[in-house]
N, C-alpha and C. Protein backbone atom coordinates (compact mmCIF):
# COMPACT_ATOMS: atom_id res chain seq x y z
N UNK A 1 -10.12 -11.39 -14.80
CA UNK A 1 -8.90 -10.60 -14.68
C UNK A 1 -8.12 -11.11 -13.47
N UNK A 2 -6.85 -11.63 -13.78
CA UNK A 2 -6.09 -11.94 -12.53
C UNK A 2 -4.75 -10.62 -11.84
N UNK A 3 -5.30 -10.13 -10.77
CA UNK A 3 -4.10 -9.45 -10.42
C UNK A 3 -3.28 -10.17 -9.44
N UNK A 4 -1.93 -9.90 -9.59
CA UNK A 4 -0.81 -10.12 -8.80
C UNK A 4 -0.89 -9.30 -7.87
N UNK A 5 0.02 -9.70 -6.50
CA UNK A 5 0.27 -8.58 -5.80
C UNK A 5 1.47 -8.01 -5.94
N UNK A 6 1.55 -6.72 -5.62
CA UNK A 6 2.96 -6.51 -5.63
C UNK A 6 4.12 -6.85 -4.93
N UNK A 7 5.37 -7.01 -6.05
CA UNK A 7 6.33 -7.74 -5.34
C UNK A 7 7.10 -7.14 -4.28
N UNK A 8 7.79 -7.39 -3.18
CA UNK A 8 8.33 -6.49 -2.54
C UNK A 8 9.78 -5.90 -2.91
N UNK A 9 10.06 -5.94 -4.08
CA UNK A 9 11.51 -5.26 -4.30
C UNK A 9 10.61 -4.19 -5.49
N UNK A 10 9.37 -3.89 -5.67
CA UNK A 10 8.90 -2.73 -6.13
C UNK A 10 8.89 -1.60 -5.35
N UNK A 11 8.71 -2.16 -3.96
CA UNK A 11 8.92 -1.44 -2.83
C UNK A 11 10.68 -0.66 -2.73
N UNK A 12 11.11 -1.67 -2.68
CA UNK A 12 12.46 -0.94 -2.55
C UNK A 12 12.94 -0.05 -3.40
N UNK A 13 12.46 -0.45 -4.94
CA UNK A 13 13.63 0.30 -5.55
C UNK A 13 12.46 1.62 -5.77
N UNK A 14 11.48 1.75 -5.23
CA UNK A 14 10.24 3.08 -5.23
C UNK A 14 11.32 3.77 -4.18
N UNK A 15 11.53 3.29 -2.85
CA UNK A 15 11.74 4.14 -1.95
C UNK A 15 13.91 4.68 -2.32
N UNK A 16 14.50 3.17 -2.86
CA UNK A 16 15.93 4.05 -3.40
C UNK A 16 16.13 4.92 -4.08
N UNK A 17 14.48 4.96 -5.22
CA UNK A 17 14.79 6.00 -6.24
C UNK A 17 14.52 7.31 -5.66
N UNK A 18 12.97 6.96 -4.69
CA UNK A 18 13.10 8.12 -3.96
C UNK A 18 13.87 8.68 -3.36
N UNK A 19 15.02 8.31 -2.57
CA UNK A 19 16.19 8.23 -1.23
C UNK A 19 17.38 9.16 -2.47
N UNK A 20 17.38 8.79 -3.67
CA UNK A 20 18.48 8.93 -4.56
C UNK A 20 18.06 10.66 -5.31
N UNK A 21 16.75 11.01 -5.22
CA UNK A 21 15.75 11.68 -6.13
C UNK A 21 15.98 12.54 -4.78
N UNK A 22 15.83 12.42 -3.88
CA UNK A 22 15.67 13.72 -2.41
C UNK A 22 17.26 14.01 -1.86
N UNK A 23 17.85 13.09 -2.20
CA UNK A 23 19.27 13.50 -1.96
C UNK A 23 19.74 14.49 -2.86
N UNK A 24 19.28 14.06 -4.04
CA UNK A 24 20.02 15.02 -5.48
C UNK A 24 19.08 16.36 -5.23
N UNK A 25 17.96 16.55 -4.58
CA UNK A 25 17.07 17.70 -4.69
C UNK A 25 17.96 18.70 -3.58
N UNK A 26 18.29 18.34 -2.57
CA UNK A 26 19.05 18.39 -1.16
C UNK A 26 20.44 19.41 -1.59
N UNK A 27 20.84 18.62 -2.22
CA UNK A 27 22.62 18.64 -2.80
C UNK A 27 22.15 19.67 -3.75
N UNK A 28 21.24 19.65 -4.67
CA UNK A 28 21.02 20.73 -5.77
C UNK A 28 20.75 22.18 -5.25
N UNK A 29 19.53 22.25 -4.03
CA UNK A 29 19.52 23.67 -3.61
C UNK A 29 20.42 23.91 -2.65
N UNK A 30 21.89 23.59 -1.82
CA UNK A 30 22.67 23.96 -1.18
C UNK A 30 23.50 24.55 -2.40
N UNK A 31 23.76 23.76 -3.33
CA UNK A 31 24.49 24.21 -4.51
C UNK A 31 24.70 25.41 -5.12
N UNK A 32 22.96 25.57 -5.43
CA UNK A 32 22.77 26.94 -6.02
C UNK A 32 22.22 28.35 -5.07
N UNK A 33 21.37 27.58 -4.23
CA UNK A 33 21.12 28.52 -3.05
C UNK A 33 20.08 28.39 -3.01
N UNK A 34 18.95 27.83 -4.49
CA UNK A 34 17.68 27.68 -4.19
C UNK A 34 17.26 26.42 -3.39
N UNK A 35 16.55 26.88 -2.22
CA UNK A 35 16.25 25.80 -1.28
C UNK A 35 14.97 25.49 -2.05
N UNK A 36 15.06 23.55 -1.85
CA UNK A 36 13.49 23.24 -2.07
C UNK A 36 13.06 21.92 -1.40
N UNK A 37 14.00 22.15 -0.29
CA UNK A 37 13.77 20.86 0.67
C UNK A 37 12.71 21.55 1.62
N UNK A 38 12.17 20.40 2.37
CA UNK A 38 11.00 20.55 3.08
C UNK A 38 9.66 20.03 2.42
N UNK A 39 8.48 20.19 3.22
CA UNK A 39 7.53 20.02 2.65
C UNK A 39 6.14 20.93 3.85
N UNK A 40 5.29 21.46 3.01
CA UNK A 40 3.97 21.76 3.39
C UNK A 40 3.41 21.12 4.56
N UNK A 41 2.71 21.72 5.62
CA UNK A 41 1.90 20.94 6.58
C UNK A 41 0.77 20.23 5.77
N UNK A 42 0.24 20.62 4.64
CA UNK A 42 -0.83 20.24 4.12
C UNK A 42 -0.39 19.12 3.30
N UNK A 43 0.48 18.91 3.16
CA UNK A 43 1.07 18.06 2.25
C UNK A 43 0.81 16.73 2.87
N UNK A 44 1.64 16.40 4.39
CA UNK A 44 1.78 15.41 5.07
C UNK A 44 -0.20 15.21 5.96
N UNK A 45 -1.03 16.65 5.72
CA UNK A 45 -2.37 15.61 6.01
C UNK A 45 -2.92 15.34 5.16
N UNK A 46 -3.01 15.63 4.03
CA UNK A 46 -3.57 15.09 2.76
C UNK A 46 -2.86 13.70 3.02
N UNK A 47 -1.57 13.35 2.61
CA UNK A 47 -1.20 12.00 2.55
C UNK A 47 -1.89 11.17 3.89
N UNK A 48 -1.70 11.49 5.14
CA UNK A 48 -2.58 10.68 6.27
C UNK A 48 -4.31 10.66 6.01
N UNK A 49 -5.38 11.63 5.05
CA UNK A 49 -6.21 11.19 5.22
C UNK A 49 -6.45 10.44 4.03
N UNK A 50 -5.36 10.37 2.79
CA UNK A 50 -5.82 9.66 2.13
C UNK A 50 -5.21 8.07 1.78
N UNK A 51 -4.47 7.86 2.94
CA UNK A 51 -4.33 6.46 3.65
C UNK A 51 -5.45 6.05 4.90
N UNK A 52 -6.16 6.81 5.43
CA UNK A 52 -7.57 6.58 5.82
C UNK A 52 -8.46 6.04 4.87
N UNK A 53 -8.40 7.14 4.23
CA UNK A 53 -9.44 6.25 2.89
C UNK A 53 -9.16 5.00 2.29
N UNK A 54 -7.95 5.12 2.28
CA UNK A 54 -8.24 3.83 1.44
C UNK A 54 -8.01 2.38 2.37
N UNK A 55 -7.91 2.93 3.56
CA UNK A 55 -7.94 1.72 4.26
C UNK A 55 -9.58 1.37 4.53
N UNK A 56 -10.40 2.67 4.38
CA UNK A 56 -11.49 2.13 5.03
C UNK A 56 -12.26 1.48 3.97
N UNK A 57 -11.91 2.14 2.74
CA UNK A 57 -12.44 1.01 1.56
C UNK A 57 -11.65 -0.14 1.59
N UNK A 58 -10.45 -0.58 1.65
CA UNK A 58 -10.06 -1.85 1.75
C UNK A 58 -10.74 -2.93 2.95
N UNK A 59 -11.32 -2.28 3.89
CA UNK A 59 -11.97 -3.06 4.72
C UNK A 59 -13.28 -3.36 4.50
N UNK A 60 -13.65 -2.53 3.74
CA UNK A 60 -15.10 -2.14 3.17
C UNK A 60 -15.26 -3.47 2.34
N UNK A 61 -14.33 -3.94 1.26
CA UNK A 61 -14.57 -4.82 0.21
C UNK A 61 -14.34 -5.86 0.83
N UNK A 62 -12.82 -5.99 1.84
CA UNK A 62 -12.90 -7.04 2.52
C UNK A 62 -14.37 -7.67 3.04
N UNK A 63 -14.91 -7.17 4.07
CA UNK A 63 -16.13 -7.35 4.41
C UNK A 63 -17.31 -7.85 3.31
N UNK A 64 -16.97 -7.79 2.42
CA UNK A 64 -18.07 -7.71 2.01
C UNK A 64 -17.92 -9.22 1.16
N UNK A 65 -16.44 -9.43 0.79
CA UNK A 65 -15.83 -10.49 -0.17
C UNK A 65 -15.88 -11.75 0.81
N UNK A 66 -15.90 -11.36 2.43
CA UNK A 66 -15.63 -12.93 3.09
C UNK A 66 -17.00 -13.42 3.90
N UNK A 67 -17.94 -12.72 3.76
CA UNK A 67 -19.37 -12.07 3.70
C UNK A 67 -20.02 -14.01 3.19
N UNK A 68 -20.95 -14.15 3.64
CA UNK A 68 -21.41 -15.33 3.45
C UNK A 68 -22.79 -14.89 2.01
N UNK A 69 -22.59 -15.38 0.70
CA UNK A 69 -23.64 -14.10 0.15
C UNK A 69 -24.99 -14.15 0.42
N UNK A 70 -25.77 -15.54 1.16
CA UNK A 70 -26.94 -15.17 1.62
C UNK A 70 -26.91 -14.20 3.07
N UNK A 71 -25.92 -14.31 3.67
CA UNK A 71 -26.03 -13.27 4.55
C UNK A 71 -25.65 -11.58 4.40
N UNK A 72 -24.93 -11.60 3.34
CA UNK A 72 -24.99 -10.16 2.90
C UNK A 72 -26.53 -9.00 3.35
N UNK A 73 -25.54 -8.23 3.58
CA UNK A 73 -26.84 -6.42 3.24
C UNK A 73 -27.39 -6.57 1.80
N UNK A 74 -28.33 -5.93 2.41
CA UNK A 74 -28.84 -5.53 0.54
C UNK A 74 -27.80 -4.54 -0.06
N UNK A 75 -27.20 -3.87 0.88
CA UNK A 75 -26.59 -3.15 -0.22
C UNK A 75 -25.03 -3.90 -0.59
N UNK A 76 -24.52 -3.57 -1.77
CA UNK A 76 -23.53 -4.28 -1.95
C UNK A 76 -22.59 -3.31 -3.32
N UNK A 77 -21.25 -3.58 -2.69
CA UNK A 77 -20.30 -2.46 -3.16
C UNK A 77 -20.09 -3.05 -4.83
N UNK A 78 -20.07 -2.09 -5.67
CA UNK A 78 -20.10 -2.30 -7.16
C UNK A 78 -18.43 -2.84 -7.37
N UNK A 79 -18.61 -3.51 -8.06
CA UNK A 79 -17.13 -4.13 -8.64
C UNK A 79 -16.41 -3.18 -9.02
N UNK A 80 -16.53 -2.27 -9.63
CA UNK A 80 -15.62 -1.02 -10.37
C UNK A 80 -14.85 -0.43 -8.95
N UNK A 81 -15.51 -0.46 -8.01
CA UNK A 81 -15.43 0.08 -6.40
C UNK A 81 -14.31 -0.46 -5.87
N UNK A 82 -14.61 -2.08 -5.89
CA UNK A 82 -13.89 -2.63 -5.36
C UNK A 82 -12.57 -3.08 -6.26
N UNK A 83 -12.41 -2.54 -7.28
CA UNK A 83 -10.99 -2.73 -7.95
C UNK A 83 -10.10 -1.61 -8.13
N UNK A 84 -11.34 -0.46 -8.15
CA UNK A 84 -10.66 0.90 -7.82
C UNK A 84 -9.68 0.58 -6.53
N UNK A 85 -10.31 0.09 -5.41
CA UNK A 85 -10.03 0.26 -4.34
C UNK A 85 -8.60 -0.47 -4.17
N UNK A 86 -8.36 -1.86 -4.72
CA UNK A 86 -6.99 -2.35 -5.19
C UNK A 86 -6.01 -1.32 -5.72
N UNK A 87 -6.72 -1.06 -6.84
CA UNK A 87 -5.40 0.20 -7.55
C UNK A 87 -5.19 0.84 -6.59
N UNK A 88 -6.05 1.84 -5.55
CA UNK A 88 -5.30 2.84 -4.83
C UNK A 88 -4.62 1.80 -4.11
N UNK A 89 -4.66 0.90 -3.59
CA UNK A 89 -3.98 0.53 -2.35
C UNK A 89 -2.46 0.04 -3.21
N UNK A 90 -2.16 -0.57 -4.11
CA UNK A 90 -1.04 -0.95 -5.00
C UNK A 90 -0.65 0.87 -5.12
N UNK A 91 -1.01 1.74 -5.75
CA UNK A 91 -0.52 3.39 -5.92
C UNK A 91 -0.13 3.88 -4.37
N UNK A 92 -1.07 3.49 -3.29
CA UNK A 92 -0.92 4.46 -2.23
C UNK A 92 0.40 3.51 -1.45
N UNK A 93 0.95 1.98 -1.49
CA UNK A 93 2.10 1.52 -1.30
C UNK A 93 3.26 2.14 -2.23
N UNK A 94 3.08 2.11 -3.30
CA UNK A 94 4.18 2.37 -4.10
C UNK A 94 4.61 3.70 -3.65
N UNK A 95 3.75 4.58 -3.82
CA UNK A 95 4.14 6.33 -3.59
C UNK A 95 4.99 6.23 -1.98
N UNK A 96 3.85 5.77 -1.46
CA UNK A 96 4.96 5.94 0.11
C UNK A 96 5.72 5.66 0.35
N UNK A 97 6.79 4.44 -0.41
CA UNK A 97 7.77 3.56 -0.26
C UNK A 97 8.65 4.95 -1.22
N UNK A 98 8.39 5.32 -2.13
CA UNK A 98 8.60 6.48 -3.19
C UNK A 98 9.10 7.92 -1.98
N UNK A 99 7.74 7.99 -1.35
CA UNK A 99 7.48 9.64 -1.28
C UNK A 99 8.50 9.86 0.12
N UNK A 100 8.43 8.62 0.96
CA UNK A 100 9.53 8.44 2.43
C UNK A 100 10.86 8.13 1.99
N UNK A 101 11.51 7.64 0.83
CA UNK A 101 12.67 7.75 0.22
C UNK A 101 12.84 9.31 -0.07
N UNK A 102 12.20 9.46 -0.54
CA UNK A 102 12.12 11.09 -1.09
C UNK A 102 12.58 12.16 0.42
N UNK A 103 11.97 11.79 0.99
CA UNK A 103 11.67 12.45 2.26
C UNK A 103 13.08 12.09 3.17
N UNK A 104 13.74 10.93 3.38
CA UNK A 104 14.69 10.43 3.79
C UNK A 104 16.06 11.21 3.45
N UNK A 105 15.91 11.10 2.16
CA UNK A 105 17.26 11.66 1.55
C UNK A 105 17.74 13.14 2.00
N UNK A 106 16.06 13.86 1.90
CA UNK A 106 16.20 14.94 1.86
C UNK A 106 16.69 15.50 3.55
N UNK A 107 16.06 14.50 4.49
CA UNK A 107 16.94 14.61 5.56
C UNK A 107 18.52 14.21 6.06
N UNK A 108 18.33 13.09 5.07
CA UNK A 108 20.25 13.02 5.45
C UNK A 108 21.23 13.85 4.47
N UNK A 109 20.50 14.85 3.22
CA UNK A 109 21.15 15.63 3.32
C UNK A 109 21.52 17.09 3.74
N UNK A 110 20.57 17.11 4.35
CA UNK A 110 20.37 17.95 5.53
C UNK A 110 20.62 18.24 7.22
N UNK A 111 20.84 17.40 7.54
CA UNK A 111 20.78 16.94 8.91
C UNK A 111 22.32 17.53 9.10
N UNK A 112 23.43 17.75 8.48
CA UNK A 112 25.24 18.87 8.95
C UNK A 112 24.02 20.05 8.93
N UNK A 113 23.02 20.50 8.77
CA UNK A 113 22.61 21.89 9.11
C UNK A 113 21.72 21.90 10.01
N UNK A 114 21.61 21.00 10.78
CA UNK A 114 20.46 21.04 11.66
C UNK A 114 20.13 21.87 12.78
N UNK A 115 21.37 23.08 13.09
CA UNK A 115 21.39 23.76 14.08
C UNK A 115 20.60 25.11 12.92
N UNK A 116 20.67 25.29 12.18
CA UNK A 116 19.70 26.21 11.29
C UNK A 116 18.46 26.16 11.57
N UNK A 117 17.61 27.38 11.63
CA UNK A 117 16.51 27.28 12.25
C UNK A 117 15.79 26.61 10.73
N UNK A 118 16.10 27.37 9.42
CA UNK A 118 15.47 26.84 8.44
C UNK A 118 15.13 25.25 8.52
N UNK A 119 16.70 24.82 8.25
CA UNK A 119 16.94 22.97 7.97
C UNK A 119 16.42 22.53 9.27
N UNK A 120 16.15 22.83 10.24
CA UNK A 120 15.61 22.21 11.42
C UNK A 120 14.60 21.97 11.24
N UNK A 121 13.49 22.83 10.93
CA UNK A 121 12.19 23.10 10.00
C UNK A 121 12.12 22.01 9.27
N UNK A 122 12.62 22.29 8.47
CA UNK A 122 12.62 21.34 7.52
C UNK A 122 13.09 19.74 7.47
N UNK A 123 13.87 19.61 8.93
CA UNK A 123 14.29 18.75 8.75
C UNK A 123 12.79 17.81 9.53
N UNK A 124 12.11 18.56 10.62
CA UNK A 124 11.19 17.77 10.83
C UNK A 124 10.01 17.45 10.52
N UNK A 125 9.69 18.74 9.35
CA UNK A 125 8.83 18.57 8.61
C UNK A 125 8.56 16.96 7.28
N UNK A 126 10.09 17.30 7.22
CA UNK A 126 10.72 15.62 5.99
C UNK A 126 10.12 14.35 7.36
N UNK A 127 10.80 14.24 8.25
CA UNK A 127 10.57 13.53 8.95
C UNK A 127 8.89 13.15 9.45
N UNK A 128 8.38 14.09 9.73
CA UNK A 128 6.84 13.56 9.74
C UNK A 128 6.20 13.05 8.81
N UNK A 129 6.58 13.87 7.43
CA UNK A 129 5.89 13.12 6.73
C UNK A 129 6.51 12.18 5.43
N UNK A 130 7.32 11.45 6.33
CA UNK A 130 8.52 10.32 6.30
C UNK A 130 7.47 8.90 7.04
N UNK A 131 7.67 9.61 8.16
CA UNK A 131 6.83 8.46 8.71
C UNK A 131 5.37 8.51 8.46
N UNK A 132 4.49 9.61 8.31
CA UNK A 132 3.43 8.82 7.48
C UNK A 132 3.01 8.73 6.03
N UNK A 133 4.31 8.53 5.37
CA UNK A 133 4.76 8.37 4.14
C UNK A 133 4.63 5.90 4.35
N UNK A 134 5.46 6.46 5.51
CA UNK A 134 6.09 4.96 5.59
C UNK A 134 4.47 3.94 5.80
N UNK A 135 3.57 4.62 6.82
CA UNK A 135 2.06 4.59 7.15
C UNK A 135 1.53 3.76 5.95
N UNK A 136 1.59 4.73 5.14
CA UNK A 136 0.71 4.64 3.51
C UNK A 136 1.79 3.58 2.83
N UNK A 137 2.45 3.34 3.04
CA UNK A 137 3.07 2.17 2.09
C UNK A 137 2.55 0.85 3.14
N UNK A 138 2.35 0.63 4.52
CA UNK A 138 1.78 -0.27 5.36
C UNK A 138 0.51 -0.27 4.74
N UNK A 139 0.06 0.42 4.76
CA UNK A 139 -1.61 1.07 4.53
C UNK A 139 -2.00 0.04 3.54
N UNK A 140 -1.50 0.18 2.30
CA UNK A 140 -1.14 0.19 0.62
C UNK A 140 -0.98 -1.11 0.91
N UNK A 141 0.00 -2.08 1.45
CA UNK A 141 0.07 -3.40 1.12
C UNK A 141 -1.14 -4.05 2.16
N UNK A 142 -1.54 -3.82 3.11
CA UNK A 142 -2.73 -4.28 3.78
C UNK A 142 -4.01 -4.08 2.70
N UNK A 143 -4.15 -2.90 2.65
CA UNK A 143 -5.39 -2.72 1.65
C UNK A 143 -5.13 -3.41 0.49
N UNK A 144 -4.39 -3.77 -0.33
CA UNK A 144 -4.02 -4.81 -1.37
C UNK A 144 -4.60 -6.32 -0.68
N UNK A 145 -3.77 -7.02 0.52
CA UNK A 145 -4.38 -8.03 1.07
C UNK A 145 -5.92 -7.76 1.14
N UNK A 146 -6.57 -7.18 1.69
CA UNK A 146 -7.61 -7.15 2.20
C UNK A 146 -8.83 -7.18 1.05
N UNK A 147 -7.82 -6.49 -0.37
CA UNK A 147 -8.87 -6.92 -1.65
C UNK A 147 -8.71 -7.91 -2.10
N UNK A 148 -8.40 -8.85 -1.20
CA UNK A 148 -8.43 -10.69 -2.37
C UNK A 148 -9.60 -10.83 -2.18
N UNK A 149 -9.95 -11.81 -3.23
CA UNK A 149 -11.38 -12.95 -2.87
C UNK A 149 -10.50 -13.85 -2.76
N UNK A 150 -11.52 -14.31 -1.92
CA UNK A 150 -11.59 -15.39 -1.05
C UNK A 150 -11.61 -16.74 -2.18
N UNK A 151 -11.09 -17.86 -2.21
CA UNK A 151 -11.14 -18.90 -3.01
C UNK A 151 -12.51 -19.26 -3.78
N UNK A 152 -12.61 -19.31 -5.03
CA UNK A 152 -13.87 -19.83 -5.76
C UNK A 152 -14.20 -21.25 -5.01
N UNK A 153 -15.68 -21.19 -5.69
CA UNK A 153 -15.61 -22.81 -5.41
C UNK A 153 -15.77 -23.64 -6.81
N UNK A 154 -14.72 -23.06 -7.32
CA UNK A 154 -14.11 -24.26 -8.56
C UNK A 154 -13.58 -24.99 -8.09
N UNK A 155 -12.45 -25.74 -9.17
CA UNK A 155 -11.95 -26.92 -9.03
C UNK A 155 -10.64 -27.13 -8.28
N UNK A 156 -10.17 -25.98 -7.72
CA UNK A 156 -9.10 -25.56 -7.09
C UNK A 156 -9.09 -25.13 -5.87
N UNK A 157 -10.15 -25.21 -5.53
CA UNK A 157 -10.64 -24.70 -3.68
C UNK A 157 -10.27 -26.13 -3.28
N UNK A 158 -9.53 -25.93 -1.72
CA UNK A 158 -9.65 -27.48 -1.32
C UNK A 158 -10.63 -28.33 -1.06
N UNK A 159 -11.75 -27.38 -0.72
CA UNK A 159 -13.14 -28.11 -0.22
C UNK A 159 -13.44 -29.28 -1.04
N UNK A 160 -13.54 -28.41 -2.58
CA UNK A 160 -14.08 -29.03 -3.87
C UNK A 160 -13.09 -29.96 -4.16
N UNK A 161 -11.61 -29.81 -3.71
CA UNK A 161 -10.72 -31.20 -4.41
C UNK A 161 -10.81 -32.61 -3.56
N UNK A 162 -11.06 -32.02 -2.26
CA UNK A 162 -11.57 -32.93 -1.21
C UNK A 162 -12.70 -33.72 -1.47
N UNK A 163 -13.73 -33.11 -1.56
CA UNK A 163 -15.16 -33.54 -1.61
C UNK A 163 -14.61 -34.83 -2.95
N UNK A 164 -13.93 -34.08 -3.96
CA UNK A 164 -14.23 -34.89 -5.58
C UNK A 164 -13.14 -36.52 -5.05
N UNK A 165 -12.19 -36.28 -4.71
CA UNK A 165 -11.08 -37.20 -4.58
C UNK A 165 -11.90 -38.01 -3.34
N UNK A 166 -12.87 -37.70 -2.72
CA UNK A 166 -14.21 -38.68 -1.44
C UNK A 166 -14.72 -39.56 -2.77
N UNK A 167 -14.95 -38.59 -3.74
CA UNK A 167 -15.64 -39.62 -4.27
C UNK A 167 -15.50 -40.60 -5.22
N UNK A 168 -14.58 -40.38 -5.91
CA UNK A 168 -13.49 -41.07 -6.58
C UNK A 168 -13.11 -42.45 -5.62
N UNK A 169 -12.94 -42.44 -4.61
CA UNK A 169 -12.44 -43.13 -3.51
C UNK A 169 -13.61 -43.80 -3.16
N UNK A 170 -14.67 -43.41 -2.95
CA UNK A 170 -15.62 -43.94 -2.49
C UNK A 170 -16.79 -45.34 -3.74
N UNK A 171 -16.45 -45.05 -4.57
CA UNK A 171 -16.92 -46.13 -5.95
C UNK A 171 -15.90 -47.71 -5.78
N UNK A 172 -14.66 -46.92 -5.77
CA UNK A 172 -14.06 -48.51 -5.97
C UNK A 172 -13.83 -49.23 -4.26
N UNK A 173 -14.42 -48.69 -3.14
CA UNK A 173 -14.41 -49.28 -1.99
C UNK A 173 -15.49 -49.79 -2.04
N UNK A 174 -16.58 -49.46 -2.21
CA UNK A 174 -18.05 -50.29 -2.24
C UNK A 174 -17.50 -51.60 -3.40
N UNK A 175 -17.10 -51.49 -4.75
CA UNK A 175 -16.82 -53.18 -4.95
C UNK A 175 -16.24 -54.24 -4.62
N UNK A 176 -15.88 -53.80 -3.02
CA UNK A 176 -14.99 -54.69 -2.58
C UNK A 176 -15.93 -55.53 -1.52
């Protein structure tokens, strides 16, 4: 199975749609009166511990992928583990690039009320967990890096194109 990484204009247009999606949420409850800007304290630590996690599994597989395999632990992380651990990190970039657009909008359309005790609230509530919105999209593309393997040693590692093209080289210098 070959995965790509993600490109970085997935990033962008996650966080415009978000930016476009929290503005219209913003503009919609001034409109009608129902407010639904803001967000939960629980909201913004759930998202920080579960950019913990998945960083510590992204380091987890790392380790284990650049790992020499006779020197490996006996124990050793199951493949399903370590691809899970890709998906979250590709999901936990996308959302944050997503969820801090989201979060953005909802402060710049908010921010003419900022002397309101409500929108003040709210406005720094968006903002915290803006920035560790922004966290988890860092998080997300590191933990993506950190699940590569490391080059096979097929025919495409340099070692192996090196070593083969020595020897290729090395036949027709001895008939001389």
């Amino acid at each position: 199975m070959k995965v790509r990484r993600t490109p970085w204009w997935q990033y962008v247009i996650g966080a415009v749609l978000g930016l476009l999606a929290g503005m219209g949420l913003a503009s919609y409850g001034e409109q009608s009166g129902l407010s639904l800007i803001g967000t939960p304290w629980v909201v913004a630590g759930l998202l920080a511990v579960l950019g913990v996690i998945v960083l510590v599994l992204a380091l987890q597989v790392h380790k284990y992928a650049n790992t020499d395999p006779k020197k490996r632990p006996h124990s050793f992380i199951n493949p399903s583990i370590a691809v899970n651990t890709l998906v979250l990190s590709k999901a936990l970039g996308l959302a944050g690039a997503t969820l801090a657009g989201w979060y953005v909008g909802q402060i710049l359309m908010s921010a003419s009320h900022f002397e309101a005790p409500f929108y003040h609230d709210a406005i720094i509530q968006c903002a915290i967990s803006a920035v560790i919105c922004i966290a988890d999209m860092i998080i997300g593309i590191i933990g993506e890096w950190l699940c590569q393997l490391p080059p096979n040693e097929g025919p495409e590692n340099p070692k192996i194109a090196e070593a083969k093209r020595r020897q290729e080289v090395s036949p027709a210098y001895r008939k001389q």
